[in-house]
N, C-alpha and C. Protein backbone atom coordinates (compact mmCIF):
# COMPACT_ATOMS: atom_id res chain seq x y z
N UNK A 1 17.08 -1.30 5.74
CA UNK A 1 18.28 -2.06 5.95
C UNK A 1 19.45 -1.10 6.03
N UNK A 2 20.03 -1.22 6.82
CA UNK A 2 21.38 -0.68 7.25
C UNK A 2 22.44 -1.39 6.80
N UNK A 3 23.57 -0.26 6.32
CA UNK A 3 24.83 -0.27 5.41
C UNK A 3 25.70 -1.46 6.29
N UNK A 4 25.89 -1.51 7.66
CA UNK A 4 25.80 -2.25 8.48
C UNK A 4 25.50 -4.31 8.69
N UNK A 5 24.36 -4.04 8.35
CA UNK A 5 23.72 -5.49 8.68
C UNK A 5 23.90 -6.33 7.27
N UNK A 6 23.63 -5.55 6.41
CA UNK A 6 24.13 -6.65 5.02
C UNK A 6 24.51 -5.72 3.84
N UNK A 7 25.13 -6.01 3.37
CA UNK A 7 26.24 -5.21 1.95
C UNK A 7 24.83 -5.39 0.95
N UNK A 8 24.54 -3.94 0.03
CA UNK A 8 23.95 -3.99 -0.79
C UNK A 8 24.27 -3.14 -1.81
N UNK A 9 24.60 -3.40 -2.79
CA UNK A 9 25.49 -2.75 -3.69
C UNK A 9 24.52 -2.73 -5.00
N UNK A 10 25.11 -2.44 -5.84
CA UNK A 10 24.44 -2.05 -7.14
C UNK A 10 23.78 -2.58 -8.55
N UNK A 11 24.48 -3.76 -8.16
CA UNK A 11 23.76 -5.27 -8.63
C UNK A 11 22.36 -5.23 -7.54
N UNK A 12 22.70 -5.58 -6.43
CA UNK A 12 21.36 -5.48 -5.67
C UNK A 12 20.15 -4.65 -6.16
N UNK A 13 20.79 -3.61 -6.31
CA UNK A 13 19.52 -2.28 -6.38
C UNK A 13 19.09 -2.60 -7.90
N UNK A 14 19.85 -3.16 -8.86
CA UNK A 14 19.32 -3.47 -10.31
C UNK A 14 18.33 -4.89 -10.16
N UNK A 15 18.34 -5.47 -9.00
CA UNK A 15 17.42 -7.08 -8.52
C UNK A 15 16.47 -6.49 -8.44
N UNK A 16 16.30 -5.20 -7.28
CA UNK A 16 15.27 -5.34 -6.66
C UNK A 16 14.52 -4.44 -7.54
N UNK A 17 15.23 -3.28 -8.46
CA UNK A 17 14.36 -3.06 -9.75
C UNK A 17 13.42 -3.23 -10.76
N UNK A 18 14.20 -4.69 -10.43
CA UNK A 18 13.66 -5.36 -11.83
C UNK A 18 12.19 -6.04 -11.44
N UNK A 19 12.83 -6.59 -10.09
CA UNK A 19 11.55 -7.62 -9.11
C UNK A 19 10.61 -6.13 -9.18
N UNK A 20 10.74 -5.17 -8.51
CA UNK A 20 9.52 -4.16 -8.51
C UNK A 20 8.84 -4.15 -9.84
N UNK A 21 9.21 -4.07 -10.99
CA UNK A 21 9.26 -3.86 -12.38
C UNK A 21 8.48 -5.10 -12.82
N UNK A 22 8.98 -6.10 -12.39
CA UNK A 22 7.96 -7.08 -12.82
C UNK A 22 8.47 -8.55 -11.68
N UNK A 23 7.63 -8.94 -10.97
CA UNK A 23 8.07 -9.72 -9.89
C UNK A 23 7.85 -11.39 -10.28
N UNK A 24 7.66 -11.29 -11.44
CA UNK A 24 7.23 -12.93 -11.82
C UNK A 24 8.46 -13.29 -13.24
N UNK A 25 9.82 -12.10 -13.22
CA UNK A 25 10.71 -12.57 -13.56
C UNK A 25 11.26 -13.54 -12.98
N UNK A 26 11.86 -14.61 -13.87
CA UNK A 26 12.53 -15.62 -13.86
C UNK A 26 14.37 -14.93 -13.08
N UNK A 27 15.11 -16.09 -12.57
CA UNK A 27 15.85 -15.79 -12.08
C UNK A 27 17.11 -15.46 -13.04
N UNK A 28 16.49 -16.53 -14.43
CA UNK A 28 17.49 -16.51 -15.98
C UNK A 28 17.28 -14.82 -16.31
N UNK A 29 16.15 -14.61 -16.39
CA UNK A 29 15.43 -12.95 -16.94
C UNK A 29 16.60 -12.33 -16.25
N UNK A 30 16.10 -12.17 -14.59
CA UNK A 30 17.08 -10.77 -13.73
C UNK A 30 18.38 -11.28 -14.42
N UNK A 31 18.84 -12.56 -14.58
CA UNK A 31 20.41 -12.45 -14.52
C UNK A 31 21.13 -12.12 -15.61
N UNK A 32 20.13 -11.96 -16.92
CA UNK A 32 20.52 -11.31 -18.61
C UNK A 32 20.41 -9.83 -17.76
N UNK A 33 19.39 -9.00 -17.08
CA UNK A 33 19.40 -7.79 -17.00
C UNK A 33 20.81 -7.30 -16.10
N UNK A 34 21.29 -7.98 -15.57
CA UNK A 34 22.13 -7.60 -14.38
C UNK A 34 23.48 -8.21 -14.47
N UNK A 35 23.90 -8.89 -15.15
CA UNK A 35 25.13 -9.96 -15.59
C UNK A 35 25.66 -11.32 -14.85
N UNK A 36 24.27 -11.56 -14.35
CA UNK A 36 24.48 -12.83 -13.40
C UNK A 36 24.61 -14.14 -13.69
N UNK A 37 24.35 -15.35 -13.32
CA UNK A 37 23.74 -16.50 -13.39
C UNK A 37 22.95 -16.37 -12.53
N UNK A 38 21.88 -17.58 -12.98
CA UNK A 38 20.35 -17.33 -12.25
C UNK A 38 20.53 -18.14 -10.80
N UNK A 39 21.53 -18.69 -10.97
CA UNK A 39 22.04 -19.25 -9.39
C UNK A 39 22.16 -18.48 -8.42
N UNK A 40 23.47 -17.39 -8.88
CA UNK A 40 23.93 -16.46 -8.26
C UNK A 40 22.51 -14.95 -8.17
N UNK A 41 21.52 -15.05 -9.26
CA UNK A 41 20.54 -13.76 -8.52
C UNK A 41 19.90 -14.62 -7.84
N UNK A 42 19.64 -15.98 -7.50
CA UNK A 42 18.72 -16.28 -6.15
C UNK A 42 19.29 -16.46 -5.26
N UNK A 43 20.66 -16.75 -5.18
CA UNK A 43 21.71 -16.51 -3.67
C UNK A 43 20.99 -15.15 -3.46
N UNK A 44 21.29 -14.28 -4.13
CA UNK A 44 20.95 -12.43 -4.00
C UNK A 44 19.66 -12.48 -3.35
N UNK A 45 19.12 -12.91 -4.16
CA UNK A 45 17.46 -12.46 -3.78
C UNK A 45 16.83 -13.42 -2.62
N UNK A 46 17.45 -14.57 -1.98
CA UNK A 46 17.10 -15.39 -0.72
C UNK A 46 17.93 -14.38 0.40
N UNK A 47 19.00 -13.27 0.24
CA UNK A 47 19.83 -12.82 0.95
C UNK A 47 18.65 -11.27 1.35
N UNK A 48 18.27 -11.07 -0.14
CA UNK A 48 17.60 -10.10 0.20
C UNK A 48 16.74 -9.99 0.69
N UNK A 49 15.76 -11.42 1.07
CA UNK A 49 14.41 -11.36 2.01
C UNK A 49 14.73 -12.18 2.89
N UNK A 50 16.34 -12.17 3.41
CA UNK A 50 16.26 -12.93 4.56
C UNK A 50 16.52 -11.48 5.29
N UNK A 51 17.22 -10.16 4.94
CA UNK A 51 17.55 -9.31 5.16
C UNK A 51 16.04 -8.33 5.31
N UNK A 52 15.29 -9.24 4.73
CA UNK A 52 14.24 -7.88 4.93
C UNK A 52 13.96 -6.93 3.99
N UNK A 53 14.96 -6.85 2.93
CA UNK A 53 14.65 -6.01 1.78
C UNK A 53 13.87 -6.07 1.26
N UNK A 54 13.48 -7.12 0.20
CA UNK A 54 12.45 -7.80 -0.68
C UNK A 54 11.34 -8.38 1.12
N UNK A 55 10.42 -8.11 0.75
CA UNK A 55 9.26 -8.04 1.71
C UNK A 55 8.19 -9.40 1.34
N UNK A 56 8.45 -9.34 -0.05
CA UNK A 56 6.77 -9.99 -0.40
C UNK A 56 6.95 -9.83 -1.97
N UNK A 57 6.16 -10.38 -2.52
CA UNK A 57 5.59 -10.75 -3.98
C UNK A 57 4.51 -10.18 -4.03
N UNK A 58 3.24 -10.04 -5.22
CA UNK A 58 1.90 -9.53 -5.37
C UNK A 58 1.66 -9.46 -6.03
N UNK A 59 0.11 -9.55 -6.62
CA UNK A 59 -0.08 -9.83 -7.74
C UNK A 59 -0.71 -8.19 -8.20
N UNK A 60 -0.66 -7.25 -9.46
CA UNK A 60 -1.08 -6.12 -9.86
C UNK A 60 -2.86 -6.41 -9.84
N UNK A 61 -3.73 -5.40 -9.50
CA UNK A 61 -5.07 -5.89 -9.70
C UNK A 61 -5.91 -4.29 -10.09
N UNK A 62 -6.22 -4.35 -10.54
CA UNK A 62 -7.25 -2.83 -11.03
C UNK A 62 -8.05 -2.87 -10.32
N UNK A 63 -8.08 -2.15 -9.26
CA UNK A 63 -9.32 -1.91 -7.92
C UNK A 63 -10.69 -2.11 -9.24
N UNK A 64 -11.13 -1.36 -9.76
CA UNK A 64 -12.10 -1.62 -10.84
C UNK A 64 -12.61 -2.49 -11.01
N UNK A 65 -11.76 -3.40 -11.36
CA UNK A 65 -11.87 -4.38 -11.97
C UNK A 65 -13.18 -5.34 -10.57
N UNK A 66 -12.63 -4.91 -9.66
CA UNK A 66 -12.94 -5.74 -8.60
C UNK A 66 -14.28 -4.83 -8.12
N UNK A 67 -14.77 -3.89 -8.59
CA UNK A 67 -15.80 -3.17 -7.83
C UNK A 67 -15.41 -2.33 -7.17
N UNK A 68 -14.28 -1.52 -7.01
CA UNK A 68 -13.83 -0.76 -5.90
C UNK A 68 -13.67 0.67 -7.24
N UNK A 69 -14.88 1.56 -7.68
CA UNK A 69 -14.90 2.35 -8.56
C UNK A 69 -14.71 3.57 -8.30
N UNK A 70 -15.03 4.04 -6.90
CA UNK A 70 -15.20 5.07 -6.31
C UNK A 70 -13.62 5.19 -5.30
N UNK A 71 -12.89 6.21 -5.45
CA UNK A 71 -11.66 6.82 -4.46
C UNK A 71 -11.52 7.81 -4.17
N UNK A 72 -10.97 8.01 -2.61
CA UNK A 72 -11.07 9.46 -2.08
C UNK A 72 -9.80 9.25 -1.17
N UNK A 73 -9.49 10.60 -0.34
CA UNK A 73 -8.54 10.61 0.13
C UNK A 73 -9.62 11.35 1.48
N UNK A 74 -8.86 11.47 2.91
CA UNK A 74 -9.49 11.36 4.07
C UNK A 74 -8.28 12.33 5.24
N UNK A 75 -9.04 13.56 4.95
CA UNK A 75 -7.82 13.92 5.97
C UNK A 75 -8.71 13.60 7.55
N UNK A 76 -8.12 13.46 8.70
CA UNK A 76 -8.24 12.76 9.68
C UNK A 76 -7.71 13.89 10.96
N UNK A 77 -8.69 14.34 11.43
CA UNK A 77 -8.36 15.56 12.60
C UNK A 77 -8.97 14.63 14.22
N UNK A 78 -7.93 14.59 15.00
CA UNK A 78 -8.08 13.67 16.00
C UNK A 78 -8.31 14.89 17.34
N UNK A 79 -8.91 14.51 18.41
CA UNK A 79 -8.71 15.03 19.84
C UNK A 79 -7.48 14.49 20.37
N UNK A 80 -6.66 15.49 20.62
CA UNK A 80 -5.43 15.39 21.60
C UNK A 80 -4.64 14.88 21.16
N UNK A 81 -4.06 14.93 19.47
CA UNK A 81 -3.16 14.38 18.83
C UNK A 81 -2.99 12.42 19.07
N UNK A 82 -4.04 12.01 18.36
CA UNK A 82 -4.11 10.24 18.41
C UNK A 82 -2.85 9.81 18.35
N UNK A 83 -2.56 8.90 19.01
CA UNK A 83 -0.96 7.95 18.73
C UNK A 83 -1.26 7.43 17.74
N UNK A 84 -0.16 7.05 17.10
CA UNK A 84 -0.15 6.67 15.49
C UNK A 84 -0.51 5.20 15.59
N UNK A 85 -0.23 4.51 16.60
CA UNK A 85 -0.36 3.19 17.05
C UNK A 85 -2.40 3.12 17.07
N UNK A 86 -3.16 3.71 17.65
CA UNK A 86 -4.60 3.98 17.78
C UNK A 86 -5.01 4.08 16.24
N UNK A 87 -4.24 4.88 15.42
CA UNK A 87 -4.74 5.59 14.06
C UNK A 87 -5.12 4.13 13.46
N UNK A 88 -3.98 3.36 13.77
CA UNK A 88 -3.60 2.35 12.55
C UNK A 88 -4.40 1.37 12.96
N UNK A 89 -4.92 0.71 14.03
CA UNK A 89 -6.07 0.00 14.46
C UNK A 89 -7.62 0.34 14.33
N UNK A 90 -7.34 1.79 14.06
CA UNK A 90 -8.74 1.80 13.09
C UNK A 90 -8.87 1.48 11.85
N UNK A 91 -7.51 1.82 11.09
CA UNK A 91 -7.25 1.78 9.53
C UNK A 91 -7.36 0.19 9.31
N UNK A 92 -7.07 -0.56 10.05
CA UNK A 92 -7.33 -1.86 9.95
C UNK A 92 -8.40 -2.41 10.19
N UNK A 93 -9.16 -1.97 10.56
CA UNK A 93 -10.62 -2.13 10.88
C UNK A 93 -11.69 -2.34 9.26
N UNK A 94 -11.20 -1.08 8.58
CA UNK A 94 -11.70 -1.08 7.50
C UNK A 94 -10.83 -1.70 6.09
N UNK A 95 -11.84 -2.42 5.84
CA UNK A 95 -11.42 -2.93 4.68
C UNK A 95 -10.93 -1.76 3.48
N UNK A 96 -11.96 -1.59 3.05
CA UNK A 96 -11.69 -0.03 2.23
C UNK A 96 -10.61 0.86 2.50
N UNK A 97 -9.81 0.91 3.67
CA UNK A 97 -9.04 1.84 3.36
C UNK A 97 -7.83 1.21 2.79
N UNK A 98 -7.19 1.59 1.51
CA UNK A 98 -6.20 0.68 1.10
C UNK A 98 -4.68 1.67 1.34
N UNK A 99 -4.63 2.37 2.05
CA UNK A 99 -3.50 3.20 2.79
C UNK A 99 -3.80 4.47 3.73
N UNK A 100 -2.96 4.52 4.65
CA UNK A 100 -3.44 5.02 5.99
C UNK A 100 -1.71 5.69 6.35
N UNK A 101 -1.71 7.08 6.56
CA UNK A 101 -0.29 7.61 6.93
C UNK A 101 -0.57 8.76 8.22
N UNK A 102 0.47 8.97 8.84
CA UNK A 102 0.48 10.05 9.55
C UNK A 102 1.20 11.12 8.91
N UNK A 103 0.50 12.30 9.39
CA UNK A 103 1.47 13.42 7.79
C UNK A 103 1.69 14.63 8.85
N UNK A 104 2.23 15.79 8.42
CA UNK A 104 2.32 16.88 8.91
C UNK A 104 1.57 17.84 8.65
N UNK A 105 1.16 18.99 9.13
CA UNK A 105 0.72 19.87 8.66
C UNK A 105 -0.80 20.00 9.82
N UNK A 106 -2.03 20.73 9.35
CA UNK A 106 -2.93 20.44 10.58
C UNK A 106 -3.90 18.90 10.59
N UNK A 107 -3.79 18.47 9.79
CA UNK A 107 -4.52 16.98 9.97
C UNK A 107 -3.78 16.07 10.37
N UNK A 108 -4.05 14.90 11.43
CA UNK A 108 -3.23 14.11 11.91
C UNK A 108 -2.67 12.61 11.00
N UNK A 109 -3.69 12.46 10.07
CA UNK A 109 -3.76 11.43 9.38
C UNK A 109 -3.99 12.01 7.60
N UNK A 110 -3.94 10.83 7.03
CA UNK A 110 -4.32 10.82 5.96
C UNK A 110 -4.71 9.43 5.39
N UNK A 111 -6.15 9.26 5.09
CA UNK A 111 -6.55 7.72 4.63
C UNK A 111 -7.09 7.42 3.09
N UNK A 112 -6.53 6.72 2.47
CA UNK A 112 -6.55 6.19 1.03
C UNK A 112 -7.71 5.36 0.94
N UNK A 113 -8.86 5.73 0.71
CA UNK A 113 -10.03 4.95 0.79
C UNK A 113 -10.82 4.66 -0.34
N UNK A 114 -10.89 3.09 -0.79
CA UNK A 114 -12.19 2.80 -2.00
C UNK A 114 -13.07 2.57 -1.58
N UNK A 115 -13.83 2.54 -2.59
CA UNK A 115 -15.10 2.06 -2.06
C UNK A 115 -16.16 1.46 -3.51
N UNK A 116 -17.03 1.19 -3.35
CA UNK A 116 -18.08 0.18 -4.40
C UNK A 116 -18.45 1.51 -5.23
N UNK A 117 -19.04 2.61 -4.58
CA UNK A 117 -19.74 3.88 -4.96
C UNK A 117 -20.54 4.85 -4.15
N UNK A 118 -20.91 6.04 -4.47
CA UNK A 118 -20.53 6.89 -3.30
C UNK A 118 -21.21 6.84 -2.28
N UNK A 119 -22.44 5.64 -2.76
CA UNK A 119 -22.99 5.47 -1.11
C UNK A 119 -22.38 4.91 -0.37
N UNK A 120 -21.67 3.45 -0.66
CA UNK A 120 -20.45 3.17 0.19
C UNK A 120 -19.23 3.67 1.04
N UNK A 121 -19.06 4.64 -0.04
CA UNK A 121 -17.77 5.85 0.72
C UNK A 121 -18.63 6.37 1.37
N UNK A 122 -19.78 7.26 1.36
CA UNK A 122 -20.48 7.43 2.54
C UNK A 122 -20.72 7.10 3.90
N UNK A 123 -20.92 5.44 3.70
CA UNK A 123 -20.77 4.77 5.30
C UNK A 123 -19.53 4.15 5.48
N UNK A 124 -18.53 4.24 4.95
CA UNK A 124 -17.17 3.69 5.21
C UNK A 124 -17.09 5.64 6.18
N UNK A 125 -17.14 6.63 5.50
CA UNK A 125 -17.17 7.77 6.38
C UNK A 125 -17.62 8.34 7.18
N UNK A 126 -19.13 7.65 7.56
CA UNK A 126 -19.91 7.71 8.14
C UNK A 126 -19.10 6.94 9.94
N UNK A 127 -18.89 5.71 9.35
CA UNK A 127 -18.28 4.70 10.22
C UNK A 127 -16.55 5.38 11.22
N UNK A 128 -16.25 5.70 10.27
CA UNK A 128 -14.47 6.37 10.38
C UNK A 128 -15.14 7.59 11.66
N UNK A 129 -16.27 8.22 11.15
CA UNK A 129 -16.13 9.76 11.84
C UNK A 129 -16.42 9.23 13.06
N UNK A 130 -17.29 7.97 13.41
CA UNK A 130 -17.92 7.58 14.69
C UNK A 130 -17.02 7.42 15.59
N UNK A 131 -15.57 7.00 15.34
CA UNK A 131 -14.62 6.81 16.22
C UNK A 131 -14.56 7.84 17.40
N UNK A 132 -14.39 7.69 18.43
CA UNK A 132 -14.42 8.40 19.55
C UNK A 132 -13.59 9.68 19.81
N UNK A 133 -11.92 9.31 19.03
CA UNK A 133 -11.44 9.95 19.04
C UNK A 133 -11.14 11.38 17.68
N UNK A 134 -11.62 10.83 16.92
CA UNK A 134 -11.74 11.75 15.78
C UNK A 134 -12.25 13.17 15.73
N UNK A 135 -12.14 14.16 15.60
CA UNK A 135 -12.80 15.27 15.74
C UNK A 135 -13.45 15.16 14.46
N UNK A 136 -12.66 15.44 13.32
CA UNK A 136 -13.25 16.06 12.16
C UNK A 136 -12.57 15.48 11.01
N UNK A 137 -13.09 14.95 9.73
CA UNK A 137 -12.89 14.98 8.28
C UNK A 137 -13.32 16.02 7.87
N UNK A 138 -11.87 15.61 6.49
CA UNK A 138 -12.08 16.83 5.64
C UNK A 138 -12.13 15.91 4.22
N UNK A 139 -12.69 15.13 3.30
CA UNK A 139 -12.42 14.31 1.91
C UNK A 139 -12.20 15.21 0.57
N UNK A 140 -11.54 14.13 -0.05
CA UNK A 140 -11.38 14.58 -1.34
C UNK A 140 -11.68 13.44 -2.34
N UNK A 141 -12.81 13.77 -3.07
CA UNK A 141 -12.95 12.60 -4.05
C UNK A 141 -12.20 12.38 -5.13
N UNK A 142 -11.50 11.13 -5.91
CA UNK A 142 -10.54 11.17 -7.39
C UNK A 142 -11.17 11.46 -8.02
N UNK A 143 -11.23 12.09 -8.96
CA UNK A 143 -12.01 12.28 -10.29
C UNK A 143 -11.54 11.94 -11.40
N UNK A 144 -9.90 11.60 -11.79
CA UNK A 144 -9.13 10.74 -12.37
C UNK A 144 -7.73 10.91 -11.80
N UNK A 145 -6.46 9.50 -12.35
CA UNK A 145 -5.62 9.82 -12.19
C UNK A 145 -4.40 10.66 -13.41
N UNK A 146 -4.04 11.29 -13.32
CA UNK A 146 -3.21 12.07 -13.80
C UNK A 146 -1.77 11.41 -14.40
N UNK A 147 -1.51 10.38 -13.13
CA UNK A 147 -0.63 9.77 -13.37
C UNK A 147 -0.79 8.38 -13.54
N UNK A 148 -1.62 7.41 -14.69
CA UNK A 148 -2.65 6.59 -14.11
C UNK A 148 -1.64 4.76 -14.11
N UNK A 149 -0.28 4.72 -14.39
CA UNK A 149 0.79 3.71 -13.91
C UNK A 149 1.32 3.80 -12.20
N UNK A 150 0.69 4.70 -11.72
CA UNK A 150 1.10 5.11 -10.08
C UNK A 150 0.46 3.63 -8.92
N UNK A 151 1.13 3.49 -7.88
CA UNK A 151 0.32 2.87 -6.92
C UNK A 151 -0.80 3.35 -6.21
N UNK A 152 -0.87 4.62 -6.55
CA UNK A 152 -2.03 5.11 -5.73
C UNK A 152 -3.76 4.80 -6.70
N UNK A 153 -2.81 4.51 -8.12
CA UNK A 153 -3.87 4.59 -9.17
C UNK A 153 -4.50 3.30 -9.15
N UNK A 154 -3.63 2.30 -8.58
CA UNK A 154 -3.96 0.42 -8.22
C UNK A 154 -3.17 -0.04 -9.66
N UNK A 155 -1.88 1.16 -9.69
CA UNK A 155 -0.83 -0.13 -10.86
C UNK A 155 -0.17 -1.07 -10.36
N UNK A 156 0.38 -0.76 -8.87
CA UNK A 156 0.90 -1.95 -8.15
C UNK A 156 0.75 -2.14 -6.71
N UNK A 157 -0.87 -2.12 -6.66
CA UNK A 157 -1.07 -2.11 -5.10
C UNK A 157 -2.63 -3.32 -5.33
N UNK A 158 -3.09 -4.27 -4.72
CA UNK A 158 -4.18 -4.85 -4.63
C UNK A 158 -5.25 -3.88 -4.06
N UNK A 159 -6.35 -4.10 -4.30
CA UNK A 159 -7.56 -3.64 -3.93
C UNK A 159 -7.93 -4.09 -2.18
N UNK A 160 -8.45 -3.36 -1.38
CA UNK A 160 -8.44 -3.75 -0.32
C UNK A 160 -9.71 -4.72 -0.14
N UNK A 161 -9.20 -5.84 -0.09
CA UNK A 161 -10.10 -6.67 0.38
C UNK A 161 -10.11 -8.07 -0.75
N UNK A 162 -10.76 -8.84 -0.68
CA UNK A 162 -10.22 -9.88 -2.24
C UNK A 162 -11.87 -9.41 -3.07
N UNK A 163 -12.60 -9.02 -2.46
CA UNK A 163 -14.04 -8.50 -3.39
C UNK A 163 -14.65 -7.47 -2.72
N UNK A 164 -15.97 -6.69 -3.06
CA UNK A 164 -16.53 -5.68 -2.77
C UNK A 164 -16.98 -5.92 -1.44
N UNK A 165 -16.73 -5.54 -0.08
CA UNK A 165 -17.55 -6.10 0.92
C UNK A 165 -16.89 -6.87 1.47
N UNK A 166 -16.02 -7.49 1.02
CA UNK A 166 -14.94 -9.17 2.06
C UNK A 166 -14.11 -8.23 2.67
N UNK A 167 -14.71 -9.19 3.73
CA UNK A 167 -13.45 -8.43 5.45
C UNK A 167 -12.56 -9.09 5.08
N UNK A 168 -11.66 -8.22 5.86
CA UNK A 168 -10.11 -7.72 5.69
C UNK A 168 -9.61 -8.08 6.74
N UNK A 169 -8.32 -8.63 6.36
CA UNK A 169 -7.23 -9.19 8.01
C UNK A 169 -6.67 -8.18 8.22
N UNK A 170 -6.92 -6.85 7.55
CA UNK A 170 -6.13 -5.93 7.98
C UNK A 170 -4.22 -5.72 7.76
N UNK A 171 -3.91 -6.80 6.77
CA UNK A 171 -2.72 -7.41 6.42
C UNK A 171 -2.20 -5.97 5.29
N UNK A 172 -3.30 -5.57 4.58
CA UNK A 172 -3.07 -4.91 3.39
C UNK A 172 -2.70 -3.41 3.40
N UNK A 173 -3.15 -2.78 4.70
CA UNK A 173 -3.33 -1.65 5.14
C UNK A 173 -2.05 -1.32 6.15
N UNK A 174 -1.86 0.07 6.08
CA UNK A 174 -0.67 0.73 6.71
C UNK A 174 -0.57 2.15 7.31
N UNK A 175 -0.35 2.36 8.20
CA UNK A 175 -0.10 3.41 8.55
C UNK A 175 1.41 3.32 9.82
């Protein structure tokens, strides 16, 4: 959002804090944290996802929890530099990958991939390399997280897919 299209000031940025922080606050909650009435933070917060700011709601889920035990990361070496537009129609393809970026450096991609266990990551990689355009992977398996409240760790990101194996609308995934 641009400084431009809608005024967002510093009350704002303490809304959308709080909503990141915990998104099933009450509108009474944000408005003790921020000095509002709960009237006036849902004027805010209908302004802010009419604006596009606030995106969406979600619920926290422990990939784990769901069968998704196994994580790796996927560097992604393409023929003839892939359009990022191509990358991301594969990344949607797979359920398992629960983030998909274009990065710098010599790999064209980078893919955030779970999986059930490592035979699974196996043919989820197996599947990825078949793409036509792909030259070469390079993986890295988690072995823990370091930082383990992170989104990358599944503190505030869903598991890709709603169970082990359920296709994906491809809704969840990004690049």
């Amino acid at each position: 959002m641009t400084a431009k299209s809608t005024p967002f000031d510093e009350i704002d940025r303490k809304i959308v804090a709080t909503l990141m922080a915990n998104a099933r606050a009450s509108f009474s909650e944000i408005g003790a944290e921020v000095g509002l009435s709960a009237t006036a933070v849902k004027r805010r917060v209908d302004r802010l996802r009419r604006a596009d700011v606030i995106t969406g709601f979600r619920a926290t889920v422990r990939p784990s929890a769901l069968g998704w035990r196994t994580e790796a990361y996927i560097e992604v070496y393409c023929d003839n530099a892939a359009p990022p537009r191509r990358l991301a129609e594969v990344a949607r393809k797979y359920p398992e990958i629960a983030a998909a970026m274009t990065v710098t450096g010599a790999a064209d991609a980078l893919l955030h991939v779970r999986a059930t266990d490592v035979e699974h990551f196996e043919e989820v990689l197996e599947r990825i390399r078949s793409e036509p355009f792909i030259r070469k992977t390079i993986s890295y398996m988690v072995l823990s997280h370091l930082l383990p409240d992170s989104p990358e760790a599944g503190a505030s990101e869903s598991a890709p897919g709603a169970l082990p194996g359920a296709a994906a609308n491809g809704a969840g995934n990004l690049l």
